[in-house]
C-alpha atoms as a PDB file:
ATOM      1  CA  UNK A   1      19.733 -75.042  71.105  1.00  0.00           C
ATOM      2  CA  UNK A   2      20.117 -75.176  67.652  1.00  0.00           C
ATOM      3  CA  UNK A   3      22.683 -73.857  65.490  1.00  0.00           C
ATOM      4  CA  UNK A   4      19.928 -71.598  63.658  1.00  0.00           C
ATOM      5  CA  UNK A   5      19.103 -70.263  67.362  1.00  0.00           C
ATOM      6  CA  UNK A   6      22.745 -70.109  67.895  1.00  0.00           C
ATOM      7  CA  UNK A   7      23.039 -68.369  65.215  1.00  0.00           C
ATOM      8  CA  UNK A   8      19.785 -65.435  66.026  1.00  0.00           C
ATOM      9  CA  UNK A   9      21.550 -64.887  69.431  1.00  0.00           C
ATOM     10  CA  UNK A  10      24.772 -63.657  68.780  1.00  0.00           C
ATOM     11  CA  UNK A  11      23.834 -61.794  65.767  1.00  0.00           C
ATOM     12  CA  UNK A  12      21.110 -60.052  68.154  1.00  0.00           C
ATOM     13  CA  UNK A  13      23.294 -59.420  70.826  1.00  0.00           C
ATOM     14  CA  UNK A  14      26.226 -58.347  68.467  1.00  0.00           C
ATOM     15  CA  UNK A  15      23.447 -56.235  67.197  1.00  0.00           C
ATOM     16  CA  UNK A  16      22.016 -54.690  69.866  1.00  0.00           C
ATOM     17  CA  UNK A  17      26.023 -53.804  71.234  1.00  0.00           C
ATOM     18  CA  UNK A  18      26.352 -51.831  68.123  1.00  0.00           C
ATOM     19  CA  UNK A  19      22.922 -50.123  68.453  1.00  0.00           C
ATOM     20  CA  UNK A  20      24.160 -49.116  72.271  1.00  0.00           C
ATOM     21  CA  UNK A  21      27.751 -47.912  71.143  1.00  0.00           C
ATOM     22  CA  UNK A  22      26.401 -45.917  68.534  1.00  0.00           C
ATOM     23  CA  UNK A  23      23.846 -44.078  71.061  1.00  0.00           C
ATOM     24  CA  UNK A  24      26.485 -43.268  73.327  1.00  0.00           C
ATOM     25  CA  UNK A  25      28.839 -42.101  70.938  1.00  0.00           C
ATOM     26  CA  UNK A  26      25.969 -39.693  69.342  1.00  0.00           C
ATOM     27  CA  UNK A  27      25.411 -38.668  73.025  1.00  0.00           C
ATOM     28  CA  UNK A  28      29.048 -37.855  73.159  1.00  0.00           C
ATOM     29  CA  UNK A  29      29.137 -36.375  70.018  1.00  0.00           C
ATOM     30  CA  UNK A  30      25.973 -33.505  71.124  1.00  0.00           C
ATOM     31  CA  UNK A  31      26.668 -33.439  74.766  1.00  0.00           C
ATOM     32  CA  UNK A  32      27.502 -29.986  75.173  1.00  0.00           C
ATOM     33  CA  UNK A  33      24.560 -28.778  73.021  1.00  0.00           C
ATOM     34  CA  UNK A  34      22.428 -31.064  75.236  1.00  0.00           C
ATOM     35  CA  UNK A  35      23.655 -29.739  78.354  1.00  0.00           C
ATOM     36  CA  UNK A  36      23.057 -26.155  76.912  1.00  0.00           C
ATOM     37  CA  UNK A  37      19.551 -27.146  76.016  1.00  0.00           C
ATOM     38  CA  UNK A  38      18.542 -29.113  79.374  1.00  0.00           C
ATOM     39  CA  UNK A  39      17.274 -28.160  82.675  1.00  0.00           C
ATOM     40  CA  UNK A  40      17.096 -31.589  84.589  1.00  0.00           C
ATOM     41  CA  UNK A  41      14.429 -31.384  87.181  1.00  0.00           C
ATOM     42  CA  UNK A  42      17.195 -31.673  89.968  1.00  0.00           C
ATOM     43  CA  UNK A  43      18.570 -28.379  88.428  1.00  0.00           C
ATOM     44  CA  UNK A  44      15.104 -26.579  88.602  1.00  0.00           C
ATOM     45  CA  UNK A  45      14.239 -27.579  92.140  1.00  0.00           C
ATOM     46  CA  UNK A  46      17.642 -27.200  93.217  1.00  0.00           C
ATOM     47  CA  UNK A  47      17.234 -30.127  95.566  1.00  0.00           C
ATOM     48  CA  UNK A  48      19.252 -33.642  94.736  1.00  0.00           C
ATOM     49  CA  UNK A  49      17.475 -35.651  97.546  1.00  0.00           C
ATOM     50  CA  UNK A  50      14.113 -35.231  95.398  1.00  0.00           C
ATOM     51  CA  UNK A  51      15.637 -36.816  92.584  1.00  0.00           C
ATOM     52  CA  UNK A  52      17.599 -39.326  93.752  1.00  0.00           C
ATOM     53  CA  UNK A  53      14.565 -41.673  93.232  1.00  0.00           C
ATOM     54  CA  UNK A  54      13.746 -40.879  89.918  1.00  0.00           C
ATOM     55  CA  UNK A  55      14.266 -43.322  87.299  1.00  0.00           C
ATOM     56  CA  UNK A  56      14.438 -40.557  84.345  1.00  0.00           C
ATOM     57  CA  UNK A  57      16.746 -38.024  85.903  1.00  0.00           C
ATOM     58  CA  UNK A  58      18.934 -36.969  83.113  1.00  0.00           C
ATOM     59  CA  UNK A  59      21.981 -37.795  84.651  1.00  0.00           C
ATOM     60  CA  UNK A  60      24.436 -40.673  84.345  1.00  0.00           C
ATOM     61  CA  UNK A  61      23.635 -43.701  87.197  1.00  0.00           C
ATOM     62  CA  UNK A  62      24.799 -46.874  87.569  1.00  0.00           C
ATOM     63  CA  UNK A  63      22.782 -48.720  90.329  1.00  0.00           C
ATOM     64  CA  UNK A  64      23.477 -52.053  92.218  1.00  0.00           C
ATOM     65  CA  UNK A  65      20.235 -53.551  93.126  1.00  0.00           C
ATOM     66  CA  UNK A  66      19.812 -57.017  94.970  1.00  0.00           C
ATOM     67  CA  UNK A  67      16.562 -58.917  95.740  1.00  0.00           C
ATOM     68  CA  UNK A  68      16.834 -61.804  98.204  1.00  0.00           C
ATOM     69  CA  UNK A  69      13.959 -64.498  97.797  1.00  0.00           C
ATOM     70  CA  UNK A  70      13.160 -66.246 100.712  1.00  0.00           C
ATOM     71  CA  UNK A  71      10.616 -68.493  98.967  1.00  0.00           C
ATOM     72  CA  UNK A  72       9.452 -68.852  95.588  1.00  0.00           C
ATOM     73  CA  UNK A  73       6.213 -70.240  95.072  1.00  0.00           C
ATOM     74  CA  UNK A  74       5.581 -73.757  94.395  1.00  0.00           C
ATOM     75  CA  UNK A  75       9.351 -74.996  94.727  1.00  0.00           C
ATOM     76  CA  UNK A  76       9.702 -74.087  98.823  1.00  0.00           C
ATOM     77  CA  UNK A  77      13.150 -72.719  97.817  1.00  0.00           C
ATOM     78  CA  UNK A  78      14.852 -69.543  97.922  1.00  0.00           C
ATOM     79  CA  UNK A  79      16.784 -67.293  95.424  1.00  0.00           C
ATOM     80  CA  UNK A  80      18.415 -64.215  94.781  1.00  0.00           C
ATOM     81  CA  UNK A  81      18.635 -61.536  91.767  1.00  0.00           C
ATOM     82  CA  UNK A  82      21.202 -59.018  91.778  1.00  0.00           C
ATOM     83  CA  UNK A  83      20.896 -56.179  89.115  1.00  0.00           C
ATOM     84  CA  UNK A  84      23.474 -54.338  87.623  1.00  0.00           C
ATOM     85  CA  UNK A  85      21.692 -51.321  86.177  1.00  0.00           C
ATOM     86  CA  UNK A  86      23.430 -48.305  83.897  1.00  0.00           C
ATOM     87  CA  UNK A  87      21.781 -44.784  82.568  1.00  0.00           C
ATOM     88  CA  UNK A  88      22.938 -42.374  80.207  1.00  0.00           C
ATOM     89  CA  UNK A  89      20.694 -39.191  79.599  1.00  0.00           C
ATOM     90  CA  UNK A  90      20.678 -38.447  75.276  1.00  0.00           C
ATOM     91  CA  UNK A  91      20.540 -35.865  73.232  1.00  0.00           C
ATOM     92  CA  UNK A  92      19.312 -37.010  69.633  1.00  0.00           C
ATOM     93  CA  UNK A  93      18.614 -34.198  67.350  1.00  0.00           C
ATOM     94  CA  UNK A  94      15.719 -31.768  69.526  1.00  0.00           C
ATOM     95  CA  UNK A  95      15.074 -34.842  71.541  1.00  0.00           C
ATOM     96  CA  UNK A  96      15.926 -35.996  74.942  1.00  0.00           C
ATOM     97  CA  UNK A  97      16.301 -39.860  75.616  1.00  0.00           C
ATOM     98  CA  UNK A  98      16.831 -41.691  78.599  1.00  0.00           C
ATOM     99  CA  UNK A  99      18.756 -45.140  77.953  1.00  0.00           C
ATOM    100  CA  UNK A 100      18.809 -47.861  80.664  1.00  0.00           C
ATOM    101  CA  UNK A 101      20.530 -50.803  80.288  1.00  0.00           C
ATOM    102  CA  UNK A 102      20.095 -54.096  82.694  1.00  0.00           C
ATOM    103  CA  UNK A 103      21.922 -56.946  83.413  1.00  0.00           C
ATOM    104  CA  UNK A 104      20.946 -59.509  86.434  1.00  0.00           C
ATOM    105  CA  UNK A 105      23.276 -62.692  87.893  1.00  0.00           C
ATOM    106  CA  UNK A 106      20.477 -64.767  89.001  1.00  0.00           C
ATOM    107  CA  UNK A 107      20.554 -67.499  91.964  1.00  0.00           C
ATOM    108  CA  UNK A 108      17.685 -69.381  91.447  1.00  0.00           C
ATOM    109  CA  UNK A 109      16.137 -73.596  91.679  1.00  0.00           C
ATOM    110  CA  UNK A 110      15.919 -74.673  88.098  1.00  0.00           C
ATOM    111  CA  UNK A 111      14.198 -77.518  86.966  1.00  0.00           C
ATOM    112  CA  UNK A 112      14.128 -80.629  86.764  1.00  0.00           C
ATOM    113  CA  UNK A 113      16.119 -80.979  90.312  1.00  0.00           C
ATOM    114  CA  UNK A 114      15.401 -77.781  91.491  1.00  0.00           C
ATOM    115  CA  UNK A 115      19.137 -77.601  92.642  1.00  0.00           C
ATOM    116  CA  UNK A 116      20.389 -73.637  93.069  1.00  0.00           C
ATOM    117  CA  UNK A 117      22.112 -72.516  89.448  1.00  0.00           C
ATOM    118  CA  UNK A 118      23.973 -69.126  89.465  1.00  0.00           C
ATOM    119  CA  UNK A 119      24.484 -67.108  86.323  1.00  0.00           C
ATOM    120  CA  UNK A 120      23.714 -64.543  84.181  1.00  0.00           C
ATOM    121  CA  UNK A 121      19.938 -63.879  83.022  1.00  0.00           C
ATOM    122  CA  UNK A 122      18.680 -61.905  80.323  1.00  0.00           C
ATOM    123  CA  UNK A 123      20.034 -58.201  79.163  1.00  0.00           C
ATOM    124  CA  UNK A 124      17.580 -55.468  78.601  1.00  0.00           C
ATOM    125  CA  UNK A 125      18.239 -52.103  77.371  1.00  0.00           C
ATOM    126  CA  UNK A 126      15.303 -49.590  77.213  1.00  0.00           C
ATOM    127  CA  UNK A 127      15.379 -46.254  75.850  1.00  0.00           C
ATOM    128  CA  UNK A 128      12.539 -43.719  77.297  1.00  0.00           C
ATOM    129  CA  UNK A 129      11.936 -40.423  75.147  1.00  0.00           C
ATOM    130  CA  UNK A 130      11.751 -38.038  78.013  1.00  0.00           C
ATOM    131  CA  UNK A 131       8.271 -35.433  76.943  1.00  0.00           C
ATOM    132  CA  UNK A 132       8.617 -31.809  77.975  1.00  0.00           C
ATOM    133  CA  UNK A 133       5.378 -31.485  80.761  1.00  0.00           C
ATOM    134  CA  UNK A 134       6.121 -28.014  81.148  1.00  0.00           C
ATOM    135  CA  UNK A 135       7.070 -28.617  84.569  1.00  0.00           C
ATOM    136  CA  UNK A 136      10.529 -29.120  85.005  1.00  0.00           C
ATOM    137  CA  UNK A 137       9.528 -31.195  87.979  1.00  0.00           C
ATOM    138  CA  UNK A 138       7.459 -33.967  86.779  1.00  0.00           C
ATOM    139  CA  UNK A 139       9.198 -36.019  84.597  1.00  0.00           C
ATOM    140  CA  UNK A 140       7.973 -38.680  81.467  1.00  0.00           C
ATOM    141  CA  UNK A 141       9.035 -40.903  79.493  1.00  0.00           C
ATOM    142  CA  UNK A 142       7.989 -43.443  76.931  1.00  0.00           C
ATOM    143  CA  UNK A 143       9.762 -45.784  74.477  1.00  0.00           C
ATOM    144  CA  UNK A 144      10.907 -49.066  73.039  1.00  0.00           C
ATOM    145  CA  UNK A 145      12.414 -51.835  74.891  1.00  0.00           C
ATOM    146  CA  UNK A 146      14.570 -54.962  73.845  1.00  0.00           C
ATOM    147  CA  UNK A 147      15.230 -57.884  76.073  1.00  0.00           C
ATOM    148  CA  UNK A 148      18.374 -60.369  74.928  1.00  0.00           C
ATOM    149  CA  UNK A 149      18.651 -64.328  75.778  1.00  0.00           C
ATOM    150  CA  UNK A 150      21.836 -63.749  77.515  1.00  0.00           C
ATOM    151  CA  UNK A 151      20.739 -66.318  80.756  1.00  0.00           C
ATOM    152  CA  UNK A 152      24.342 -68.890  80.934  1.00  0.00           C
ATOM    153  CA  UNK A 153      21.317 -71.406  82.134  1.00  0.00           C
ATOM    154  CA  UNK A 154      17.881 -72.045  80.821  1.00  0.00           C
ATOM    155  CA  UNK A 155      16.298 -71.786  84.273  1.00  0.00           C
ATOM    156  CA  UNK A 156      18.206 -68.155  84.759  1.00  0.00           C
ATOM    157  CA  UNK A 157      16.704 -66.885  81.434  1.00  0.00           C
ATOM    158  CA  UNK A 158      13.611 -67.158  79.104  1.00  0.00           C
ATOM    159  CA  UNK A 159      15.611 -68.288  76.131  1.00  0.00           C
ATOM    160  CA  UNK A 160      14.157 -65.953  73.812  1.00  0.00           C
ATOM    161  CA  UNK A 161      14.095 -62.342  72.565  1.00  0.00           C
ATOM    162  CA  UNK A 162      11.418 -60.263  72.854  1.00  0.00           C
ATOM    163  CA  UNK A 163      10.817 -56.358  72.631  1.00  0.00           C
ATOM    164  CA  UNK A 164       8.390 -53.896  73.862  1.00  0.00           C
ATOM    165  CA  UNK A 165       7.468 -50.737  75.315  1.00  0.00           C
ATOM    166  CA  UNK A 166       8.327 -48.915  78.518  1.00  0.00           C
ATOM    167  CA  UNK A 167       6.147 -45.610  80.243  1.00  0.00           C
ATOM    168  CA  UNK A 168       7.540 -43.917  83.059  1.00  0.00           C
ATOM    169  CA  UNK A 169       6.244 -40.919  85.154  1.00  0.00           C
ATOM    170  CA  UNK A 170       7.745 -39.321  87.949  1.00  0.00           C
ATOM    171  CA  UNK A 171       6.507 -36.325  90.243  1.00  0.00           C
ATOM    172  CA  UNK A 172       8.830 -34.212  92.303  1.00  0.00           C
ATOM    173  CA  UNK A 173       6.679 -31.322  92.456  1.00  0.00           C
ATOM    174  CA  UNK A 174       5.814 -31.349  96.647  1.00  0.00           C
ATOM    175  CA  UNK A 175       9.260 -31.600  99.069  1.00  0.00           C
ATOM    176  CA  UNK A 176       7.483 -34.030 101.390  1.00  0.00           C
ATOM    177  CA  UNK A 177       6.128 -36.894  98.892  1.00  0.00           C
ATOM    178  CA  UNK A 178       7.388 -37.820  95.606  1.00  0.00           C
ATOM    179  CA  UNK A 179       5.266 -40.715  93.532  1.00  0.00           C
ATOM    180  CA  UNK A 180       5.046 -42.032  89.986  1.00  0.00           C
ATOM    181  CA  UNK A 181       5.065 -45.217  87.986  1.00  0.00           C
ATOM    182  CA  UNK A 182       6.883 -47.587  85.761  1.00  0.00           C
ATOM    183  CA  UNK A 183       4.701 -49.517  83.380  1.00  0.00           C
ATOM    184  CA  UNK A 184       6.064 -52.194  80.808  1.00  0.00           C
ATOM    185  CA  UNK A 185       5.092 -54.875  78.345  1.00  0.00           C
ATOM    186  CA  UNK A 186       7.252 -57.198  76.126  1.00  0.00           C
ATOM    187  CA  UNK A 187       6.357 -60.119  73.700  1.00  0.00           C
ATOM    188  CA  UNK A 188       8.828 -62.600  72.883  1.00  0.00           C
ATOM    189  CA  UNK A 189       9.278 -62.336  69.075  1.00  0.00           C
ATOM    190  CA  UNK A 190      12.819 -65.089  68.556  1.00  0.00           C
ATOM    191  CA  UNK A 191      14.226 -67.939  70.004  1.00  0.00           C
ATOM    192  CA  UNK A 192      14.148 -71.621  70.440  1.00  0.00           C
ATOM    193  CA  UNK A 193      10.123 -73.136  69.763  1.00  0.00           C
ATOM    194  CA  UNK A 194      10.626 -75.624  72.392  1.00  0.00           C
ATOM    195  CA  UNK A 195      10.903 -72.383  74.875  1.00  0.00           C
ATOM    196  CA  UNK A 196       7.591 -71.083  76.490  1.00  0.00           C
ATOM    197  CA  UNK A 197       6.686 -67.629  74.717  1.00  0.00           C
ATOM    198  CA  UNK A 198       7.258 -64.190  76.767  1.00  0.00           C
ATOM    199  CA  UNK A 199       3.962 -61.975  77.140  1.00  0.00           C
ATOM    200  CA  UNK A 200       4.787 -60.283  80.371  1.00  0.00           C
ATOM    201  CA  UNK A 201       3.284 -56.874  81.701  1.00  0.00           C
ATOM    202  CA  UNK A 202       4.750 -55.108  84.781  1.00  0.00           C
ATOM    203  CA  UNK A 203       3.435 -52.401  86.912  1.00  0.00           C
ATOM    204  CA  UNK A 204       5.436 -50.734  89.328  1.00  0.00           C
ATOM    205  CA  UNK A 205       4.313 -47.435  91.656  1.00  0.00           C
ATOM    206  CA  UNK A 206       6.526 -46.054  93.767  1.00  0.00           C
ATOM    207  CA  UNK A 207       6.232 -43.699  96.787  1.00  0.00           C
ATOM    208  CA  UNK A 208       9.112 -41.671  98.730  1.00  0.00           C
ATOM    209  CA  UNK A 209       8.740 -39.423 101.580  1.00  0.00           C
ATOM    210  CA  UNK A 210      11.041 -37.023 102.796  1.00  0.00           C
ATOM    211  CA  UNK A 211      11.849 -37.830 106.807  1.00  0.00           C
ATOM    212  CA  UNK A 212      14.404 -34.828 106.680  1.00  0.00           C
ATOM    213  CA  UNK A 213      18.234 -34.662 106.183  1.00  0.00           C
ATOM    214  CA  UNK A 214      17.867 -36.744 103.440  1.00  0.00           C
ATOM    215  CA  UNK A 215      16.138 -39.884 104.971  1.00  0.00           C
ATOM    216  CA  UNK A 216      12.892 -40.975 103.422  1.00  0.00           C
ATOM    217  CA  UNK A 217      10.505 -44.024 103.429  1.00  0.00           C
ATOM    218  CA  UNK A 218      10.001 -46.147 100.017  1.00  0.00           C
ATOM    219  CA  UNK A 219       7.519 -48.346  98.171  1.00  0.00           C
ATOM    220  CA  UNK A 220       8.415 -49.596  94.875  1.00  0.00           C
ATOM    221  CA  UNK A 221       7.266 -53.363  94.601  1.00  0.00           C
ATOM    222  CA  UNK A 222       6.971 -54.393  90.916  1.00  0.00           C
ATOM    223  CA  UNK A 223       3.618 -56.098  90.150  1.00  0.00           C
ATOM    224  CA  UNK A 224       3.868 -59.035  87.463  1.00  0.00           C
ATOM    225  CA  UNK A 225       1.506 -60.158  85.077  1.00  0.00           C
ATOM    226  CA  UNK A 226       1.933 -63.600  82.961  1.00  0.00           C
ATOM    227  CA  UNK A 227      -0.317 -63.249  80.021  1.00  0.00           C
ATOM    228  CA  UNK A 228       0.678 -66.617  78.672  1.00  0.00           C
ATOM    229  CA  UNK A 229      -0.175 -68.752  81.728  1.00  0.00           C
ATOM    230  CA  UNK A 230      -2.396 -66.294  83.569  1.00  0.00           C
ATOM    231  CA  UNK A 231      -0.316 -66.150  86.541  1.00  0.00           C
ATOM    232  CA  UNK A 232       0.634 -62.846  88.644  1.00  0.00           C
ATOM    233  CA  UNK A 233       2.506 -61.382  91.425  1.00  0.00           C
ATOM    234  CA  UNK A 234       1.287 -58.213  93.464  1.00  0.00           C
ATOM    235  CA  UNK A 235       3.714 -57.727  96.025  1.00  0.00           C
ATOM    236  CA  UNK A 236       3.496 -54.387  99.010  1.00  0.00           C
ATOM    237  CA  UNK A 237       6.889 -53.212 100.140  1.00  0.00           C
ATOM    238  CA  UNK A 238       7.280 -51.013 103.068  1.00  0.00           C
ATOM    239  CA  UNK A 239      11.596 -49.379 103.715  1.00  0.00           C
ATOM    240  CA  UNK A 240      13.639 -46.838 104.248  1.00  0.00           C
ATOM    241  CA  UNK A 241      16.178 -45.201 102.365  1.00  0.00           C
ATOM    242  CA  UNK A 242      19.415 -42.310 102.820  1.00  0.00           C
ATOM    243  CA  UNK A 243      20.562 -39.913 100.128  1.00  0.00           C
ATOM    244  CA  UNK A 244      24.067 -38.445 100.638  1.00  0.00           C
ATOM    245  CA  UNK A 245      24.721 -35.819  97.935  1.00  0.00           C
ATOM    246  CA  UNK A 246      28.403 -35.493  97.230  1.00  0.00           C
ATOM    247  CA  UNK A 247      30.392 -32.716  94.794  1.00  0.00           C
ATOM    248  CA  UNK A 248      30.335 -34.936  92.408  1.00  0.00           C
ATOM    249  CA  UNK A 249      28.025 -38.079  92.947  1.00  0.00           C
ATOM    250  CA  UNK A 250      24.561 -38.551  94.773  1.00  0.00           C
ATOM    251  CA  UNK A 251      24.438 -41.461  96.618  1.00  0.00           C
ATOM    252  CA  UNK A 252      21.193 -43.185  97.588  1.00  0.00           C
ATOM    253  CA  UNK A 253      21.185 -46.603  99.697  1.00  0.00           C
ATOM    254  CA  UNK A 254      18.044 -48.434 100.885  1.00  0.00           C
ATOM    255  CA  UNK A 255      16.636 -51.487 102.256  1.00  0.00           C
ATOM    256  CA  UNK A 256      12.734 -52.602 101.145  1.00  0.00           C
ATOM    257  CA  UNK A 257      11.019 -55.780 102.483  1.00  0.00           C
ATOM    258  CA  UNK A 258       8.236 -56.374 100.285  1.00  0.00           C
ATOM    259  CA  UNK A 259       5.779 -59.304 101.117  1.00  0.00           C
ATOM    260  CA  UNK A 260       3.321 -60.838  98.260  1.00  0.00           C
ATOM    261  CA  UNK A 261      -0.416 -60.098  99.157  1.00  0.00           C
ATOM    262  CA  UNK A 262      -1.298 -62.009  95.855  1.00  0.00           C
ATOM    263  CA  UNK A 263      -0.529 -64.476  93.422  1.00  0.00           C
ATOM    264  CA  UNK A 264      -0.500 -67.169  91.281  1.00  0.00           C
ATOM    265  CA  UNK A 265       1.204 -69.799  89.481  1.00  0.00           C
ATOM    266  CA  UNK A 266       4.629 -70.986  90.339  1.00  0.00           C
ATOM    267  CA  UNK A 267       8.162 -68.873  89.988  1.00  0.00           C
ATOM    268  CA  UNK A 268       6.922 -65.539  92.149  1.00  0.00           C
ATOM    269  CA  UNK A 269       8.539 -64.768  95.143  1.00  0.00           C
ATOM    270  CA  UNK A 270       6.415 -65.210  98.855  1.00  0.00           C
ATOM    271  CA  UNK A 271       8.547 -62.655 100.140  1.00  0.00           C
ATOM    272  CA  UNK A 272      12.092 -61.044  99.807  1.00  0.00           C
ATOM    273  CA  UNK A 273      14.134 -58.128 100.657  1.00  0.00           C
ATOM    274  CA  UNK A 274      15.301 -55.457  98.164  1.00  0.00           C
ATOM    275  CA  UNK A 275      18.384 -53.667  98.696  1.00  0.00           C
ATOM    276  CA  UNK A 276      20.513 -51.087  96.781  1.00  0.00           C
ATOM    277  CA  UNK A 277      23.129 -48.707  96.201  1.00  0.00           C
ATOM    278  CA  UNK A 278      21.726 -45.813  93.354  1.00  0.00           C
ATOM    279  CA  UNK A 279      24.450 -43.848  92.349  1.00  0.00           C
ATOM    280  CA  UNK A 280      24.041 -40.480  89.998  1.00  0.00           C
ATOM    281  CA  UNK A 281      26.670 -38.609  88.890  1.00  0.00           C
ATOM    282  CA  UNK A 282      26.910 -34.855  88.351  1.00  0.00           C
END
């Protein structure tokens, strides 16, 4: 890397800190008005288990997520991804914002050797303006994302930055199934030339329902879409999940074996097993 590149990184990343500081402290700074102003979904249906799955709930969560990789294709190796994932509801002016922020320590075969590297990959932070539906039970959201070349290994990261958009919908409206979608596309737009560009679209559904006493079944397998190579990954995951509302936090631990049922290219996973602890906090 060059010193120019260098250079672009830590002014980005220095910049997007400040951008993420100042949100929260604007939060801060209108939090009671915001509460005031609010009824979370959670609050209107009165039930926490329905919303411990969704991914705009306008509540403060930090989630632990891991993904274990038994095989990645074209490199018969394994890997692992473990997320570290924060939320922080907004209030900015008559607005309400959703900001996520995302950090993964990656365990994965880089090239040339293929030998196991583990590090950090690349920080994103996306920030979802959450759009009144007029039912306080469905929930959406839509907004800018950024992603940061923050990998400590150029096979844990894509070595560039790149920014895009993020649309998320989530429907709580029937006690027995909850569904929506999370649906996202960045383009790299910095970074080194000698680095493969970033035009990546996601898709992710995702299906709960209720069992009873807070026990559901889940789907939630993110389908990946290279637009620079033409490769993909549609993956079907099938597990089961507890919710344990507390006084003061809602805990919400799951296990999800997902299976690919197409792909192609090299760098998907065959198969793997996504586990997690979601934690919101009242």
């Amino acid at each position: 890397m060059t010193f120019r590149d260098r250079l672009i990184n830590r002014f980005g990343i220095a910049l997007v800190a400040v951008v993420l500081l100042w949100l929260t402290g604007t939060a801060r700074a209108e939090e009671k008005p915001a509460e005031a102003a609010a009824t979370t979904p959670e609050k209107a249906t009165g039930d926490a288990k329905l919303q411990a799955n969704n991914p705009l709930a306008q509540f403060t969560a930090f989630n632990i997520h891991n993904y274990y990789i038994g095989e990645i294709t074209d490199t018969n190796k394994n890997g692992n991804q473990l997320w570290l994932r924060y939320a922080k509801p907004l209030a900015l002016g008559n607005t309400s914002w959703l900001l996520r922020a995302s950090l993964p320590i990656n365990t994965f075969p880089t090239p040339p050797s293929l030998d196991h590297e583990t590090g950090l990959g690349d920080f994103n932070v996306f920030a979802a303006w959450l759009i009144d539906t007029g039912n306080p039970a469905i929930s959406f959201g839509i907004g800018p994302q950024i992603t940061a070349p923050t990998a400590t290994d150029t096979g844990l990261g894509s070595g560039k930055w790149s920014a895009g958009l993020v649309n998320t919908l989530f429907n709580a409206s029937s006690k027995k199934f909850q569904y929506g979608y999370l649906l996202s596309w960045q383009g790299s737009f910095a970074g080194p030339t000698n680095r493969p560009d970033v035009n990546m679209g996601g898709f992710q559904p995702f299906m709960f329902y209720q069992l009873g006493g807070g026990t559901y079944l889940r789907s939630t397998a993110v389908c990946s879409y290279n637009f620079e190579n033409d490769s993909y990954s549609v993956p079907l995951g099938l597990g089961i999940g507890q919710v344990i509302p507390t006084k003061k936090v809602v805990f919400n631990v799951f296990a999800e074996p997902q299976v690919s049922v197409a792909d192609r290219g090299a760098g998907w996973p065959k198969w793997q097993v996504f586990v997690g602890l979601n934690m919101q906090f009242k």
